[in-house]
Protein backbone atom coordinates (compact mmCIF):
# COMPACT_ATOMS: atom_id res chain seq x y z
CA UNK A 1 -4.37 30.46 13.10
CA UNK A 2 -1.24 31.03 10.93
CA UNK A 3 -3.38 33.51 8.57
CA UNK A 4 -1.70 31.77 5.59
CA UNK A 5 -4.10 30.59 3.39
CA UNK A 6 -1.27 29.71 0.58
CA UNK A 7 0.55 33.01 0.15
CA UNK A 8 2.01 34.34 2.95
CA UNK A 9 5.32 33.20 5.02
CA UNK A 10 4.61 29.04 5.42
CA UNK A 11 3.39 28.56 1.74
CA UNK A 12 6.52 30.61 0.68
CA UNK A 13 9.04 28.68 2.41
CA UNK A 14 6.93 25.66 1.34
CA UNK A 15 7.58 26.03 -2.22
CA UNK A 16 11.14 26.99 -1.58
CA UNK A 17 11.15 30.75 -2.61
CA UNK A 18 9.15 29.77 -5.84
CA UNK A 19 6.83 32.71 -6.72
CA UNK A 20 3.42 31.58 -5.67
CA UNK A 21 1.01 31.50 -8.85
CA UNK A 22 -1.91 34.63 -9.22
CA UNK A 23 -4.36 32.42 -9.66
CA UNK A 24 -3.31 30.93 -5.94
CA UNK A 25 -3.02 34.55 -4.40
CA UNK A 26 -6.38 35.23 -5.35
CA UNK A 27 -8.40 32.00 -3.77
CA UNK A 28 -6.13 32.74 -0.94
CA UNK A 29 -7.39 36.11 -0.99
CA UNK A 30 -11.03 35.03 -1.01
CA UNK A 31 -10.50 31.78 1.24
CA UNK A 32 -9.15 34.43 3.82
CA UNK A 33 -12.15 36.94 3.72
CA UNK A 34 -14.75 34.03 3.33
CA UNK A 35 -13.14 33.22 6.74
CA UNK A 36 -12.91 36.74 8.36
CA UNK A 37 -16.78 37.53 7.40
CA UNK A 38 -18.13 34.36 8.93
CA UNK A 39 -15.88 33.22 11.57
CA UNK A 40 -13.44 35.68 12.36
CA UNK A 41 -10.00 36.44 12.45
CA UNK A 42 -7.85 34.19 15.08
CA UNK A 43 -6.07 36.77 16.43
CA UNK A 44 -9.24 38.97 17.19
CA UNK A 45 -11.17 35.97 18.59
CA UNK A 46 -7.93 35.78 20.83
CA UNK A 47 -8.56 38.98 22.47
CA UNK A 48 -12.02 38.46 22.67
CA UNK A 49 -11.51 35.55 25.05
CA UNK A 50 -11.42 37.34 28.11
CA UNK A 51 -14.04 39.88 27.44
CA UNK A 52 -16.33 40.72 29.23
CA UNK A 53 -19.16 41.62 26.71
CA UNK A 54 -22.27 39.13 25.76
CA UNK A 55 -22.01 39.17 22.27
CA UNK A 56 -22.18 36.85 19.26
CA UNK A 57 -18.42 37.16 19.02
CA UNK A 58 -17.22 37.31 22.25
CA UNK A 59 -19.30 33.82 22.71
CA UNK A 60 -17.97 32.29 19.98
CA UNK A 61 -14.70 32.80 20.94
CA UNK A 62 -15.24 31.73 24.70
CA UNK A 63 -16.70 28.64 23.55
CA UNK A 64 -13.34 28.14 20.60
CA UNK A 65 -11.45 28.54 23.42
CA UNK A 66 -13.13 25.86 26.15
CA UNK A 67 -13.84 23.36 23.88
CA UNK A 68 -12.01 19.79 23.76
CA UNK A 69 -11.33 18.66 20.79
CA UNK A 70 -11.66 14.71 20.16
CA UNK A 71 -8.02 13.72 18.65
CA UNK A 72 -7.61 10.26 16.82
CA UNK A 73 -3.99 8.89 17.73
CA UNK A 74 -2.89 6.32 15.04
CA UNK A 75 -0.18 3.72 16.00
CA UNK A 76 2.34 2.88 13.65
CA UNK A 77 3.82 3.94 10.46
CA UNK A 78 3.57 6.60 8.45
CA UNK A 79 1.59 4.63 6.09
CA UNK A 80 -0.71 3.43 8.52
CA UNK A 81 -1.34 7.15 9.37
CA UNK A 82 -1.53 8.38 5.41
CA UNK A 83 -4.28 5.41 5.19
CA UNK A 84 -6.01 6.30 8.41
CA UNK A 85 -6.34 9.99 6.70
CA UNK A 86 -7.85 8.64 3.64
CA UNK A 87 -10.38 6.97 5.44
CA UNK A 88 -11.32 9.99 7.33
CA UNK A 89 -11.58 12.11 4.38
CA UNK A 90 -13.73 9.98 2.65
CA UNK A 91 -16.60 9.99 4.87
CA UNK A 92 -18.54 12.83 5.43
CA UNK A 93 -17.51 15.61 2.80
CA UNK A 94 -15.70 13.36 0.22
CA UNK A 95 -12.34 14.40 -1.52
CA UNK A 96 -12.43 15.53 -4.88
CA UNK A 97 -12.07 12.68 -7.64
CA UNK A 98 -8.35 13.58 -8.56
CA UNK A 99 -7.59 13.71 -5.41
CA UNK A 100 -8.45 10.50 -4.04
CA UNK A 101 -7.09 8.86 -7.07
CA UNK A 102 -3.77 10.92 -6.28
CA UNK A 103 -3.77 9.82 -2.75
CA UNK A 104 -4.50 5.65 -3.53
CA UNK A 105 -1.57 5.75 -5.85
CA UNK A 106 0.66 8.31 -4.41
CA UNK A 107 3.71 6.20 -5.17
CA UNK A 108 2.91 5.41 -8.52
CA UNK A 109 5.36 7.38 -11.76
CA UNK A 110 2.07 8.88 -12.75
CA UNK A 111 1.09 10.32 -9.75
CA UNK A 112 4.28 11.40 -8.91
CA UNK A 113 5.38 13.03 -12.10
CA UNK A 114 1.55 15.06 -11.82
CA UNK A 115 2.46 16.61 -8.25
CA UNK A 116 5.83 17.49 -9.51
CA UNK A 117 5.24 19.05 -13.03
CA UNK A 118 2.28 21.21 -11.43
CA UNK A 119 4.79 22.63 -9.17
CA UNK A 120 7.58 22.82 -11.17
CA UNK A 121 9.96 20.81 -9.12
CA UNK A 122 9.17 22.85 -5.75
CA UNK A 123 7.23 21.98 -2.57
CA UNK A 124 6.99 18.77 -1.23
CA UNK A 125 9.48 16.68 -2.41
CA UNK A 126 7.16 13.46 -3.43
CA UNK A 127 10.81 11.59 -4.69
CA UNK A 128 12.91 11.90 -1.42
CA UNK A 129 12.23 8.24 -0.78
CA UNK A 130 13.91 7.24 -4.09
CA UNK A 131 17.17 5.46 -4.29
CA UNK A 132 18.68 7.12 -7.32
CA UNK A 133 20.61 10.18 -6.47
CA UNK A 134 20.60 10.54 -10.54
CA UNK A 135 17.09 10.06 -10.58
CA UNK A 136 15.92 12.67 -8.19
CA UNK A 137 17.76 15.27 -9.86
CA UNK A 138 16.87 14.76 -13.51
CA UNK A 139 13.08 14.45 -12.29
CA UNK A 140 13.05 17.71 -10.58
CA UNK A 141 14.69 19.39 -14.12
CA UNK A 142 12.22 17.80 -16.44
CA UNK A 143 9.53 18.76 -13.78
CA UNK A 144 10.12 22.16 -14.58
CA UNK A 145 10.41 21.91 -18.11
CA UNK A 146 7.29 20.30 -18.42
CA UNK A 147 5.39 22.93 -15.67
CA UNK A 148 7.27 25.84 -18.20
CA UNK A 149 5.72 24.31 -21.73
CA UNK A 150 2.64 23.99 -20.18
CA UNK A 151 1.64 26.44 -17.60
CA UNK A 152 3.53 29.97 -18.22
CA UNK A 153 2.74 32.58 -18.38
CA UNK A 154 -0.55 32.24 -15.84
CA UNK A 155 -3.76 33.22 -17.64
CA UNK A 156 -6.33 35.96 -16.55
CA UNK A 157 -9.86 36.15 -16.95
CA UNK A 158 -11.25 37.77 -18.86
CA UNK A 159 -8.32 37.60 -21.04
CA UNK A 160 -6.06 40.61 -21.14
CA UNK A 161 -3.38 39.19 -23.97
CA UNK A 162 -3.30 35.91 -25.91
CA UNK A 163 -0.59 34.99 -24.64
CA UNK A 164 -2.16 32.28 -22.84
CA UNK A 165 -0.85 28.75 -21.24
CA UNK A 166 -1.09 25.75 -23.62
CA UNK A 167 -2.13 23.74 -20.88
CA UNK A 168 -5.03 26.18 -19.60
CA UNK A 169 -5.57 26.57 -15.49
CA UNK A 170 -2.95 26.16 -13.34
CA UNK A 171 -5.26 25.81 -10.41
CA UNK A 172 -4.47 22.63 -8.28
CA UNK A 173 -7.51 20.80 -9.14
CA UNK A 174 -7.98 21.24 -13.12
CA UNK A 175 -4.30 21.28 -13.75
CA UNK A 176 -3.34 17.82 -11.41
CA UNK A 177 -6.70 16.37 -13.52
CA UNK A 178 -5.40 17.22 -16.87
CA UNK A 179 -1.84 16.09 -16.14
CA UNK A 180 -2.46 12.84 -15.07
CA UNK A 181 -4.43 12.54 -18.14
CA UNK A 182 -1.45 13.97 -20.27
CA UNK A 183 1.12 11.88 -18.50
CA UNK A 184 -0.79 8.68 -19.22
CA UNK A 185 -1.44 9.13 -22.75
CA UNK A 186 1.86 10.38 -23.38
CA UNK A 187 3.88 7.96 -21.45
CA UNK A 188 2.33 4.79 -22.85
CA UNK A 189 4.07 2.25 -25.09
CA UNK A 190 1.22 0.34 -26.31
CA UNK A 191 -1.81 1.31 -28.42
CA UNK A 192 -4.63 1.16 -24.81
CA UNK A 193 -2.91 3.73 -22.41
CA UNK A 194 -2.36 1.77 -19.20
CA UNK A 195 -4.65 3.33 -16.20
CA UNK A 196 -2.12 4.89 -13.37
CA UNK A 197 -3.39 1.79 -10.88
CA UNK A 198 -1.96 -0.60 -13.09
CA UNK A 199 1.95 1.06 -12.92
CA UNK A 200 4.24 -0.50 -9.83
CA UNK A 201 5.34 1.92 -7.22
CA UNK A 202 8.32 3.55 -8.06
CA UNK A 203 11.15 3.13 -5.55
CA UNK A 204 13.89 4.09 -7.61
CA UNK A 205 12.68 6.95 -9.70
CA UNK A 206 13.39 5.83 -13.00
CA UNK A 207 10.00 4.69 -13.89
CA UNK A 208 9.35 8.65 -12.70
CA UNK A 209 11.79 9.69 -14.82
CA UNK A 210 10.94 7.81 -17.92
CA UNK A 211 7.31 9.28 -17.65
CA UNK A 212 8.45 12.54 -17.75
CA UNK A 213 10.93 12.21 -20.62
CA UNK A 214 8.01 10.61 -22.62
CA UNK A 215 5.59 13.26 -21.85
CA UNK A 216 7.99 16.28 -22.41
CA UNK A 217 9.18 14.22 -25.85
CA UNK A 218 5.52 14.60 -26.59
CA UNK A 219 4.84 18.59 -25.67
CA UNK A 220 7.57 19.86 -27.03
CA UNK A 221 6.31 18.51 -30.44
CA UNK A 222 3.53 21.04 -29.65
CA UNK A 223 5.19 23.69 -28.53
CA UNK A 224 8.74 25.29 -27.57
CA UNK A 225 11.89 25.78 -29.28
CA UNK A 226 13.24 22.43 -29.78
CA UNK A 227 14.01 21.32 -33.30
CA UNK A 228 11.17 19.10 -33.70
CA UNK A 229 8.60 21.36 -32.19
CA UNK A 230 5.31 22.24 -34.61
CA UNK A 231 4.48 25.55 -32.57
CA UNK A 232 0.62 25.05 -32.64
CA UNK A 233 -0.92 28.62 -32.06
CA UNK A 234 -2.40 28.47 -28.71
CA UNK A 235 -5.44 30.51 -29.71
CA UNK A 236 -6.22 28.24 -32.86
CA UNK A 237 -5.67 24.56 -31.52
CA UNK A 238 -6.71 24.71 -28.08
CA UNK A 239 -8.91 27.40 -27.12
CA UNK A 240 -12.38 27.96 -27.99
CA UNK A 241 -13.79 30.92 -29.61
CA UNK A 242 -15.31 32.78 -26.35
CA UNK A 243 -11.56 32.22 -25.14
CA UNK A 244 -11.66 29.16 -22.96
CA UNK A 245 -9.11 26.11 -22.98
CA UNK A 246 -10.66 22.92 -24.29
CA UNK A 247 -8.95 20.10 -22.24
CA UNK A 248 -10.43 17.39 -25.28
CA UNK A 249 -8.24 19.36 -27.97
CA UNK A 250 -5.76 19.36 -25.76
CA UNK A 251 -5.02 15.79 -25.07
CA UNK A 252 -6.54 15.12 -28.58
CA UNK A 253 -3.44 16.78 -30.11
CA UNK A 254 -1.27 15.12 -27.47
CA UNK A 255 -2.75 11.43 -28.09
CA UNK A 256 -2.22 12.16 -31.99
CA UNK A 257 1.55 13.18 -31.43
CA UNK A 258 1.92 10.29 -29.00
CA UNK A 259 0.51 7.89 -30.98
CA UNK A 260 2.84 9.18 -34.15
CA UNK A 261 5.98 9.33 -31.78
CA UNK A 262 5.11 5.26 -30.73
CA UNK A 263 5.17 4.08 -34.19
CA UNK A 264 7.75 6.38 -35.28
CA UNK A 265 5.51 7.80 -37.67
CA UNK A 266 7.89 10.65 -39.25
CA UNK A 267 6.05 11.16 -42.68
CA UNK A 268 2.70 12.25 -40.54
CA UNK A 269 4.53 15.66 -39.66
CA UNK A 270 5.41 16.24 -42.97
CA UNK A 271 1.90 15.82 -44.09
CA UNK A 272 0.23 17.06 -41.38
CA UNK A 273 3.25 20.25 -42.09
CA UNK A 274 1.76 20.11 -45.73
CA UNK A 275 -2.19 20.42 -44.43
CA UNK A 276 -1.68 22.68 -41.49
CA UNK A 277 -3.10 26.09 -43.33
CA UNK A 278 -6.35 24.45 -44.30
CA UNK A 279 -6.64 22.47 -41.03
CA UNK A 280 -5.97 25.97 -39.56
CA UNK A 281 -8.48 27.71 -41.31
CA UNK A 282 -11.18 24.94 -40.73
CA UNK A 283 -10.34 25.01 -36.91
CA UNK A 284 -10.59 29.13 -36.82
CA UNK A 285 -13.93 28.82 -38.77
CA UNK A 286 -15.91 26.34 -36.95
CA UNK A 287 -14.37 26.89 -33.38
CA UNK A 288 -18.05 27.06 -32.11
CA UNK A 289 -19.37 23.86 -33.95
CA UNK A 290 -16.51 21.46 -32.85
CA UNK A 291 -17.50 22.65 -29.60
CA UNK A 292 -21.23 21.64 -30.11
CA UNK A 293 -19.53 18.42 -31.41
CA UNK A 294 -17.38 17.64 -28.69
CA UNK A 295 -21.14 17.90 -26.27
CA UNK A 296 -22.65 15.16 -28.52
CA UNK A 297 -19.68 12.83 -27.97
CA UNK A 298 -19.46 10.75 -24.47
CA UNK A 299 -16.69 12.24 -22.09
CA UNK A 300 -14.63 8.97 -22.45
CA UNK A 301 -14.91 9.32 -26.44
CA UNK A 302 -14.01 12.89 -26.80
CA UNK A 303 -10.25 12.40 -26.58
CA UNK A 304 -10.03 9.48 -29.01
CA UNK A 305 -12.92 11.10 -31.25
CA UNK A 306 -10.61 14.48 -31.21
CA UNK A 307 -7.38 12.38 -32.20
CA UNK A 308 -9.31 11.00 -34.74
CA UNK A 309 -10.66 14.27 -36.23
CA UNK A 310 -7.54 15.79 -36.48
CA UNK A 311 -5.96 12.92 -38.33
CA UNK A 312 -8.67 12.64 -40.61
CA UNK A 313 -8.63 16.75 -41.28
CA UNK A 314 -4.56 16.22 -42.07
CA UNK A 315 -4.98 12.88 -44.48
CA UNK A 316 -8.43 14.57 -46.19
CA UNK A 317 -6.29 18.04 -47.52
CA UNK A 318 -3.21 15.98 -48.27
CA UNK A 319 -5.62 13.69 -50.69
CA UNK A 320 -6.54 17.12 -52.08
CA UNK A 321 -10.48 17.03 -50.90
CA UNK A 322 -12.58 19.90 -48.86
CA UNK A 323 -12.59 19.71 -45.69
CA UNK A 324 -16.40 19.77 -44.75
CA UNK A 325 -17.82 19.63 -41.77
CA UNK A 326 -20.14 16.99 -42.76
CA UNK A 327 -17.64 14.77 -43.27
CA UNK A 328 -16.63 15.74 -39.83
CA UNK A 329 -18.85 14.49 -38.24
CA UNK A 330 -19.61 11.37 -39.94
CA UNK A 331 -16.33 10.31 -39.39
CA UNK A 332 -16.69 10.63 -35.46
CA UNK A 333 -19.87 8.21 -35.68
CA UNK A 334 -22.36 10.99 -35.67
CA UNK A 335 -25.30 12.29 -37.21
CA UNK A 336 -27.84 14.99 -37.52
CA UNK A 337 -27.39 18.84 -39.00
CA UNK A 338 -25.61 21.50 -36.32
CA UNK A 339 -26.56 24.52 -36.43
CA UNK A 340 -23.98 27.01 -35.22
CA UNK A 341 -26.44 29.77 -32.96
CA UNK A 342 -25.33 31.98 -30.05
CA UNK A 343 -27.19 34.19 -27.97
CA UNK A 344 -27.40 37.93 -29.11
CA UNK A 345 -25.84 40.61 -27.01
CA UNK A 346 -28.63 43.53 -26.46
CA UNK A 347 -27.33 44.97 -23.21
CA UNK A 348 -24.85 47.63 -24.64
CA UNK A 349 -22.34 46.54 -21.63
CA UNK A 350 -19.19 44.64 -22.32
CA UNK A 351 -19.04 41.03 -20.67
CA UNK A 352 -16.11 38.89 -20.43
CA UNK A 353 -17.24 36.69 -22.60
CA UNK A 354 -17.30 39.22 -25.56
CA UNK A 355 -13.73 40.98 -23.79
CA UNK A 356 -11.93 36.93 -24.48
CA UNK A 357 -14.17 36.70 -27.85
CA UNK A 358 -12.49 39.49 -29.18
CA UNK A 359 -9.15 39.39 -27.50
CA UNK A 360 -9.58 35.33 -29.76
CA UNK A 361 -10.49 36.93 -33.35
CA UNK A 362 -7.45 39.71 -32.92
CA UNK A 363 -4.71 37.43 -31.81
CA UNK A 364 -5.78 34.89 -34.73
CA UNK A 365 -6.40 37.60 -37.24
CA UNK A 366 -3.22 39.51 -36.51
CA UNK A 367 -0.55 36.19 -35.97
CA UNK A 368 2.23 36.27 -38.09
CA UNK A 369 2.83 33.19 -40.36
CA UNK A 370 5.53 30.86 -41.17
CA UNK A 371 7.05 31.76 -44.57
CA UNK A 372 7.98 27.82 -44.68
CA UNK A 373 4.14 26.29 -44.59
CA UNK A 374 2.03 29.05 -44.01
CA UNK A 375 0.86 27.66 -40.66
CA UNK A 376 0.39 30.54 -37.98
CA UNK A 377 3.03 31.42 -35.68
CA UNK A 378 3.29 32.10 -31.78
CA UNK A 379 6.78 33.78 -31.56
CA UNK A 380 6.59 34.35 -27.78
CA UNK A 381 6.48 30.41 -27.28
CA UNK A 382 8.10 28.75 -30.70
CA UNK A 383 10.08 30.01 -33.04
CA UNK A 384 13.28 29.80 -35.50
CA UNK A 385 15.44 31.86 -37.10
CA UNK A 386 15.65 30.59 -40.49
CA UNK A 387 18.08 31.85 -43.43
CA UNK A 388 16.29 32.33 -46.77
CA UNK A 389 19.73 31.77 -48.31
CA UNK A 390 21.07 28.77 -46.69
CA UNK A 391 24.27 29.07 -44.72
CA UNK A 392 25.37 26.57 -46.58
CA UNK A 393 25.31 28.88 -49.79
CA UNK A 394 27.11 31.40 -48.10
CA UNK A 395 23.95 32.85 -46.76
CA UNK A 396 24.48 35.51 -43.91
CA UNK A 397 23.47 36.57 -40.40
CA UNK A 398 21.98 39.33 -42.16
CA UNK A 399 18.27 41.08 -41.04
CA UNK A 400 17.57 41.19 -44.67
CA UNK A 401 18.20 37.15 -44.90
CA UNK A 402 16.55 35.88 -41.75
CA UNK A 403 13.06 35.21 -41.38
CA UNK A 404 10.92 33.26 -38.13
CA UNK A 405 9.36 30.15 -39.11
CA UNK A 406 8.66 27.08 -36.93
CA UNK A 407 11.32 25.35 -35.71
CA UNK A 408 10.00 21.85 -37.27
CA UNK A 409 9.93 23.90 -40.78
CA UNK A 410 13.29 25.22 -40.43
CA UNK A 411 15.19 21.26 -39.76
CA UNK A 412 12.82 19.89 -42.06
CA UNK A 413 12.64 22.31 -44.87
CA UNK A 414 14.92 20.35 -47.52
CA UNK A 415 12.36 17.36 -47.03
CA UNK A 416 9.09 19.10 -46.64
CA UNK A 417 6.30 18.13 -48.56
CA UNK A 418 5.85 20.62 -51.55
C-alpha cells in the first residue's frame, strides 16, 4: 500500500536518516516489480475499483476491495502479542532458522548485540527497555564500530574492486546468521562457547555491552587501525579464489584470536607475526583445496577444524618445517588424496565467476607488503605509519623515513620474533 518495500520514505525515517545499504535497494527493487507484474500496483488497483470493465484486473481489484479480512485480536501485553506472532509465523510458511532463534531470545545480549551491529546502531531501538542510561549509549557506539569493521564498504557482485567487507553480505539474513555466530564465539569466557539460550535476559544492558566490547576486542585484532590489529588481507584470509566470502575462515580466524585473547596468549601473535608470509603463501596457493576441505568436514566441525588449521600452519613454520598440504589434512582427522580440478571455460564469454577470479589473483598479486614481517597489507582498512629511524633516535616526520606496515608490527617491532 505504502510502495516502500525498504527504501523509500518509512524505511528512511526507520533507520533514522542512515543511508539504506545497495544490497537492500536492490531486493527492494525486485520485491517491488515481483509485486507490480503479478499483483499490481495499489494505487492502480485503487482506480480500478469502480470500473466498469470485466477484466482480470478490474476483478481482482473489486474482489481486494469487498473482501473481509479475518483479524485475530490478542488480549494483553505486548508479550503476549510478540508470542501470539511467533506462533502464527510458524505454521504454514515457517520463519527462517535465524530468525526464529532471534525472535525466542529477543532479549538475550546475543541477540541483541546481532540486531544492533547489523544496523549500526539505527532502526529499532532493541535496548530502550534497559535501565542504564550509560549502557544504552555505549551499546549504540560499539554497535557501529563493530557494523564499520565488518560490513563497509558494501560488496558487489561480480566484484568490481577488492575492496571488499571482512564480514561478507550485509543482507539481513546471512549477516544476522554470521553475527550471532561471531558474537558467541567471541564473547565467551570459557573454552565451550555458551549457546545464546543459555545467556539471562538483559535488563540492564551491561551484559549487551560486555558482548560487544568482547567481540570488537576480538575484530579489531583482525582488522582496523588499533594498535593491536594484524590487518589480515581480506582477499587472502577470507575469501575464496572465485571471490566469495567463506563464513568457516571467517569465524575460524575469529575463534583462534578469541581463544588467544582468553588465555592471554601474547607470544601466539608474535609467532603467528613470525609465520604469516608462509601461512600467506600456503593460503593464496591452495585457496581451492581448503575449500574442497572445508566440504569433507561436518558443518558443526568446520569452525573448530579451521581454528585448528590455522594454528597448526603458524606452530609448523615457526618449528621451521613445510607446510604441506598433507599434513593438512591429517591434522583435521582426514584422509584420502584431493585433487584440485575446475571446470574449463570454452565459451569465449566472460562470467562472473572468472570477472571475481581475476579481480582475486590482481588484488593478491599487486598488495603491497609490510616492510616489518612481510605479511601483505590492506592500506584502505589497516595500516601504520612507521619510522624506519625511530623517533626515539631523532628519526623524522620525513617521506623519506616513513614507511606503512601493520599496526601490530609497528607497537611490537622491538619484540618481534626475528
Amino acid at each position: 500500500m505504502e510502495d516502500d518495500y525498504g527504501d523509500k520514505a518509512i524505511s528512511t525515517d526507520f533507520y533514522k536518516g542512515q543511508e539504506i545499504s545497495e544490497e537492500q535497494k536492490r531486493m527492494a527493487k525486485r520485491t517491488r516489480n515481483l509485486v507490480e507484474n503479478r499483483v499490481g500496483r495499489y494505487s492502480d488497483l485503487c482506480k480500478l475499483v469502480e470500473s466498469q470493465d470485466t477484466d482480470l484486473a478490474s476483478k481482482r481489484a473489486k474482489t481486494l476491495f469487498k473482501r473481509k479480512l479475518i483479524l485475530q485480536w490478542v488480549k494483553g501485553s505486548p508479550d503476549v502479542a510478540e508470542s501470539s506472532f511467533y506462533k502464527i509465523n510458524s505454521l504454514g510458511a515457517p520463519l527462517d532458522d535465524t530468525e526464529r532463534m532471534l525472535i525466542e531470545n529477543r532479549r538475550k545480549p546475543i541477540a541483541i548485540a546481532a540486531r544492533l551491529t547489523l544496523r549500526g546502531g539505527s532502526g529499532h531501538k532493541y535496548w530502550s527497555s534497559f535501565t542504564s542510561q550509560s549502557a544504552r549509549e555505549k551499546r549504540v557506539k560499539l554497535g557501529k564500530q563493530l557494523h564499520d569493521l565488518l560490513f563497509e564498504p558494501e560488496t558487489d557482485d561480480p566484484l568490481k574492486t577488492m575492496d571488499v567487507p571482512l564480514g561478507g553480505s550485509v543482507s539481513p539474513i546471512d549477516a544476522l546468521a554470521l553475527l550471532v555466530d561471531l558474537l558467541t564465539i567471541a564473547a565467551n569466557r570459557e573454552p565451550v562457547a555458551k549457546p545464546i539460550d543459555k545467556y539471562s535476559d538483559d535488563t540492564t544492558g551491561n551484559d549487551t555491552v560486555e558482548v560487544l566490547y568482547r567481540s570488537l576486542d576480538v575484530v579489531s585484532r583482525i582488522t582496523g587501525s588499533s594498535d593491536g590489529s594484524l590487518g589480515l588481507h581480506t582477499a587472502v584470509y577470507f575469501y575464496t579464489d572465485k571471490g566469495k566470502h567463506s563464513k568457516f575462515l571467517f569465524l575460524g580466524i575469529v575463534a583462534l584470536i578469541a581463544e588467544k585473547l582468553r588465555n592471554n596468549d601474547a607470544y601466539f601473535f608474535k609467532k603467528f607475526t613470525k609465520a604469516r608470509p608462509s601461512v600467506e603463501e600456503f593460503l593464496i596457493e591452495n585457496k581451492s583445496l581448503i575449500g574442497i576441505i572445508l566440504q569433507n568436514l561436518g558443518k558443526n566441525q568446520r569452525i573448530p577444524k579451521v581454528r585448528e588449521m590455522f594454528d597448526f600452519l603458524v606452530s609448523e613454520t615457526v618449528k621451521g618445517a613445510p607446510l604441506e598440504v598433507e599434513k593438512v589434512i591429517a591434522q583435521l582427522g582426514l584422509t584420502g588424496r584431493i585433487v584440485d580440478v575446475r571446470a574449463i571455460q570454452t565459451s569465449p564469454a566472460v562470467t562472473d565467476e572468472t570477472k571475481n577470479t581475476i579481480i582475486i589473483k590482481t588484488a593478491i598479486a599487486t598488495a603491497p607488503k609490510c616492510p616489518l614481517c612481510y605479511g601483505r597489507l590492506e592500506p584502505n582498512k589497516s595500516k601504520s605509519y612507521d619510522h624506519i629511524i625511530d623517533k626515539k633516535h631523532n628519526g623524522t616526520g620525513d617521506v623519506d623515513n616513513i614507511q606503512l606496515t601493520h599496526p601490530y608490527c609497528n607497537n611490537s617491532k622491538d619484540t618481534l620474533i626475528p
